[in-house]
N, C-alpha and C. Protein backbone atom coordinates (compact mmCIF):
# COMPACT_ATOMS: atom_id res chain seq x y z
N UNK A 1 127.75 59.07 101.34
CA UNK A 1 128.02 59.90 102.48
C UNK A 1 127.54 61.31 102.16
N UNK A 2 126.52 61.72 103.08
CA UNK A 2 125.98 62.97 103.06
C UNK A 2 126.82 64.14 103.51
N UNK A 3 127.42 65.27 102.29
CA UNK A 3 127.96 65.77 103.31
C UNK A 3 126.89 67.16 103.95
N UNK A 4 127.80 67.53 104.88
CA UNK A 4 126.90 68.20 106.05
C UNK A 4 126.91 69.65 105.82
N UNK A 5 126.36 70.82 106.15
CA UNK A 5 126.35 72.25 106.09
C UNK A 5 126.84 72.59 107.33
N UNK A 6 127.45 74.14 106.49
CA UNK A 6 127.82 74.64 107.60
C UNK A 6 127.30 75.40 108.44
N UNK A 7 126.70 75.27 109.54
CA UNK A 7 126.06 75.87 110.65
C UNK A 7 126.85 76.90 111.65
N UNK A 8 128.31 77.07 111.34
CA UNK A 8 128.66 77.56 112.91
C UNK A 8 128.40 78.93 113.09
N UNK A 9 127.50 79.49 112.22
CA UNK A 9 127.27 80.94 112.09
C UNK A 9 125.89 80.95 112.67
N UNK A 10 124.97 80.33 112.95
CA UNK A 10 123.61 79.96 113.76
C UNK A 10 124.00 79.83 115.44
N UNK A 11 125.50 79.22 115.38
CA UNK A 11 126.05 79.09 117.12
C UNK A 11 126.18 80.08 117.48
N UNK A 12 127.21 81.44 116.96
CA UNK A 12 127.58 82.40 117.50
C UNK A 12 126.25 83.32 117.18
N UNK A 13 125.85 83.40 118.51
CA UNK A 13 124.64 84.63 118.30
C UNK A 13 125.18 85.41 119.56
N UNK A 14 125.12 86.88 118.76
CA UNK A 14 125.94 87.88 118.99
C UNK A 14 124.79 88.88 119.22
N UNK A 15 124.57 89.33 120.55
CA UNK A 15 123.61 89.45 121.04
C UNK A 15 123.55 91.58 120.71
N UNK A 16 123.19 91.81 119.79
CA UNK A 16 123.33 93.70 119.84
C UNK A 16 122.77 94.07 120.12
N UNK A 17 122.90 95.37 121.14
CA UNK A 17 121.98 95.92 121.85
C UNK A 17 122.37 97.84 121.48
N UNK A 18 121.01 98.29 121.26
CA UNK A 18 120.90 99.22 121.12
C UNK A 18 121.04 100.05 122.11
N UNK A 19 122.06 101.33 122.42
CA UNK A 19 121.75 102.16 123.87
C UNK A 19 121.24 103.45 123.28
N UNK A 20 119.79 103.56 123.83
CA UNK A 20 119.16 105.10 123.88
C UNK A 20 119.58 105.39 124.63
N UNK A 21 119.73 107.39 123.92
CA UNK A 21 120.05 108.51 125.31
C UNK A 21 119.19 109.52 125.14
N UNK A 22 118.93 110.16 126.00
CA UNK A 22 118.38 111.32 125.79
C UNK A 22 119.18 112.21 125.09
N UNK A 23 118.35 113.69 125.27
CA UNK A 23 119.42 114.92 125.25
C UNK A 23 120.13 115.27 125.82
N UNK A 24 120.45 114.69 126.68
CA UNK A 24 121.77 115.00 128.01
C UNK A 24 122.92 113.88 127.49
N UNK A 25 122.38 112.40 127.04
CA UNK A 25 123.09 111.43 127.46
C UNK A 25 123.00 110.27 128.08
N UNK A 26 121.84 110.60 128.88
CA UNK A 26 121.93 109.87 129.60
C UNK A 26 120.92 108.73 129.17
N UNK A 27 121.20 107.40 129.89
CA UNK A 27 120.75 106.44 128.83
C UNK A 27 119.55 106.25 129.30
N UNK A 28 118.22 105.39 128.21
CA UNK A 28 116.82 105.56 128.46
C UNK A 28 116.58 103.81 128.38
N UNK A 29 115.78 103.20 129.69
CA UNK A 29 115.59 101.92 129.19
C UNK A 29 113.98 101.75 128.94
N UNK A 30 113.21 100.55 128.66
CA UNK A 30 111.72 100.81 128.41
C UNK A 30 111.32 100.60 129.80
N UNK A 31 110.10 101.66 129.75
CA UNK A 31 109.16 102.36 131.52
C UNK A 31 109.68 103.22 132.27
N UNK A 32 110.57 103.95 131.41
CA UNK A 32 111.12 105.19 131.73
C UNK A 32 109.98 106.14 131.26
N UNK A 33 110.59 106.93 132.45
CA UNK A 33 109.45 108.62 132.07
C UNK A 33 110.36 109.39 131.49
N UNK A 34 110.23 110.54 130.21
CA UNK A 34 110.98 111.77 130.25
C UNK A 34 110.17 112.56 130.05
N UNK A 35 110.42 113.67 129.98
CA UNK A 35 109.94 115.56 129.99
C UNK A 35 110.25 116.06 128.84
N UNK A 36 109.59 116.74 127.97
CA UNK A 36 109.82 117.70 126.80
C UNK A 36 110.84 118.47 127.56
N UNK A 37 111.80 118.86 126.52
CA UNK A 37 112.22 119.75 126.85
C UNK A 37 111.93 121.81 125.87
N UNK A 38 111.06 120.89 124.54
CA UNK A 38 110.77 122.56 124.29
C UNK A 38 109.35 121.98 123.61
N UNK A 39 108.21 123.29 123.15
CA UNK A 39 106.87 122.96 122.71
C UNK A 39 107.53 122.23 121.01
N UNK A 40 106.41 121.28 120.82
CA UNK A 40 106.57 120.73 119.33
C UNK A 40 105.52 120.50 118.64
N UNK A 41 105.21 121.02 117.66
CA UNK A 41 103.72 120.77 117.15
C UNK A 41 103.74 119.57 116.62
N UNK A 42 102.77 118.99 116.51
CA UNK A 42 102.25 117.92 116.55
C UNK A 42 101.04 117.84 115.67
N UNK A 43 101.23 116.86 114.13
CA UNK A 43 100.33 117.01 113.28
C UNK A 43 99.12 116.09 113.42
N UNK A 44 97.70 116.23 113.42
CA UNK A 44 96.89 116.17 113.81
C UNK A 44 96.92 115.27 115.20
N UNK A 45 97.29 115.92 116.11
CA UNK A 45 96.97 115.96 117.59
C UNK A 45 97.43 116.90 118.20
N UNK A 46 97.13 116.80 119.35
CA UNK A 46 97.55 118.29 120.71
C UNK A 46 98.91 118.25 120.19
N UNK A 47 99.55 119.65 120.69
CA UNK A 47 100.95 120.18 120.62
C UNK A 47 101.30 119.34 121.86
N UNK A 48 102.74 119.20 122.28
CA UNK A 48 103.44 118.98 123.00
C UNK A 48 104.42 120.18 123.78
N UNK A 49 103.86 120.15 124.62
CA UNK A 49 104.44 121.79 125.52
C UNK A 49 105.73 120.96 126.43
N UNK A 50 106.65 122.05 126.20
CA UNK A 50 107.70 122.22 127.42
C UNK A 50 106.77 121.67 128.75
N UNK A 51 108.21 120.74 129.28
CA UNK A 51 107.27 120.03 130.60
C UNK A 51 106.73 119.11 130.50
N UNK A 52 105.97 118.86 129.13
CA UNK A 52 105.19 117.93 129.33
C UNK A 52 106.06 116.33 129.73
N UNK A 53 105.27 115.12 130.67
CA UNK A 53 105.42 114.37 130.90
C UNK A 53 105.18 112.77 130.33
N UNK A 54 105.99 112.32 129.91
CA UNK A 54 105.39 111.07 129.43
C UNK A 54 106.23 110.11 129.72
N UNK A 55 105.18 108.59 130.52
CA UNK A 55 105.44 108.06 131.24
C UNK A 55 105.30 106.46 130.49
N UNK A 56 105.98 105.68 131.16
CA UNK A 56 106.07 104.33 130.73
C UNK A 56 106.71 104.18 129.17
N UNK A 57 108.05 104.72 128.75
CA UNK A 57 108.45 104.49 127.21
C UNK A 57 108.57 103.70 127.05
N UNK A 58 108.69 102.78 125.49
CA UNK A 58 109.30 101.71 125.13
C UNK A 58 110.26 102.22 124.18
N UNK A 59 111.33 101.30 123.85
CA UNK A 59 113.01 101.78 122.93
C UNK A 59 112.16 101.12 122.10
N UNK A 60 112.81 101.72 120.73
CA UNK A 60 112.57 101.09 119.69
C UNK A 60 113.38 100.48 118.90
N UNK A 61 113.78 100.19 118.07
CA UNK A 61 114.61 99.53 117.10
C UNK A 61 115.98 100.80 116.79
N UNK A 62 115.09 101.88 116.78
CA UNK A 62 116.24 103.16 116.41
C UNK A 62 116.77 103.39 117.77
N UNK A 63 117.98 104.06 117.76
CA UNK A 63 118.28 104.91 119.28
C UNK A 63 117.74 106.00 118.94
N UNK A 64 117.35 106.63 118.04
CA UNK A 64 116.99 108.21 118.18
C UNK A 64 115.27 108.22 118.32
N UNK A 65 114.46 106.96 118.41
CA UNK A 65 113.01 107.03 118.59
C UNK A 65 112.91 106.01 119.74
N UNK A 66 111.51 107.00 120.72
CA UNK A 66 111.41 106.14 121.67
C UNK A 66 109.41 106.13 121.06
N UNK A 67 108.64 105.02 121.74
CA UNK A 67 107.22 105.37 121.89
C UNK A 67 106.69 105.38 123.40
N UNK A 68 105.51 106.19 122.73
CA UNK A 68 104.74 106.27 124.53
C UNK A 68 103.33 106.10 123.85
N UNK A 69 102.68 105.27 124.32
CA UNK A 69 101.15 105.24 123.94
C UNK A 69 101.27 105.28 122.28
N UNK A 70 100.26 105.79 121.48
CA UNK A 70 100.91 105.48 119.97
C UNK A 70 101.98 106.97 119.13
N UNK A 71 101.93 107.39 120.03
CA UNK A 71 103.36 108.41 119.37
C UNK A 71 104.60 107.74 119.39
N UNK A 72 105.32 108.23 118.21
CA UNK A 72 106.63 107.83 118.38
C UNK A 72 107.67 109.52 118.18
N UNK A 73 108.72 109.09 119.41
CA UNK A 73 109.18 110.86 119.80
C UNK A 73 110.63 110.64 119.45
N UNK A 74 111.19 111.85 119.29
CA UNK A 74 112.58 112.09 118.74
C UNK A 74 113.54 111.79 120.18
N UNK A 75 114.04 111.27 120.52
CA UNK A 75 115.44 110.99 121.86
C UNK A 75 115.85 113.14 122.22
N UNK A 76 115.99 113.44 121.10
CA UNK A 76 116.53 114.74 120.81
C UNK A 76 115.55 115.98 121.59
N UNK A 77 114.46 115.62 122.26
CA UNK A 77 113.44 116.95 122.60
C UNK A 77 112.89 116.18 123.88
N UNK A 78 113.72 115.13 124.72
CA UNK A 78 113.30 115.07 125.83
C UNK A 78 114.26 114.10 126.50
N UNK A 79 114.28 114.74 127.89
CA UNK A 79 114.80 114.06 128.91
C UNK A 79 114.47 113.27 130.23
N UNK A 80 115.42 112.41 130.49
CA UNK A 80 114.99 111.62 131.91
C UNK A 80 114.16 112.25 132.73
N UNK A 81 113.40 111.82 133.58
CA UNK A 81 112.78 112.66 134.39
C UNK A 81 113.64 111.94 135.60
């Protein structure tokens, strides 16, 4: 008689979900737009000015990083639009 393993830890899948927020709070899901909220330099590419817009995010694994195109941005220097 074979005995059997224990599996019941493969059943319970416990589904975690990360919630991004901006700098307000308020929460960010992916293909969200937000807005700089101050200029940030930016090592070898353009600066990032107050205002600026960036559109279509994806969440990442962190809550405090979102990406847009191949940057990846701090949650902390921009908000919902």
């Amino acid at each position: 008689m074979a005995k059997q393993k224990n599996t019941s830890w493969l059943d319970d899948e416990e589904e975690v979900s990360i919630e991004v927020q901006d700098c307000n709070g308020i929460p960010l899901d992916n293909g969200d737009s937000v807005i700089a909220t101050k200029d940030i330099k930016v090592k070898g590419a353009s600066d990032i000015k107050r205002w600026d817009v960036f559109k279509n995010i994806r969440l990442t694994d962190d809550a405090e990083l979102i990406e847009s195109g191949k940057m990846v941005l701090r949650t902390e220097f921009f908000k919902k639009k």
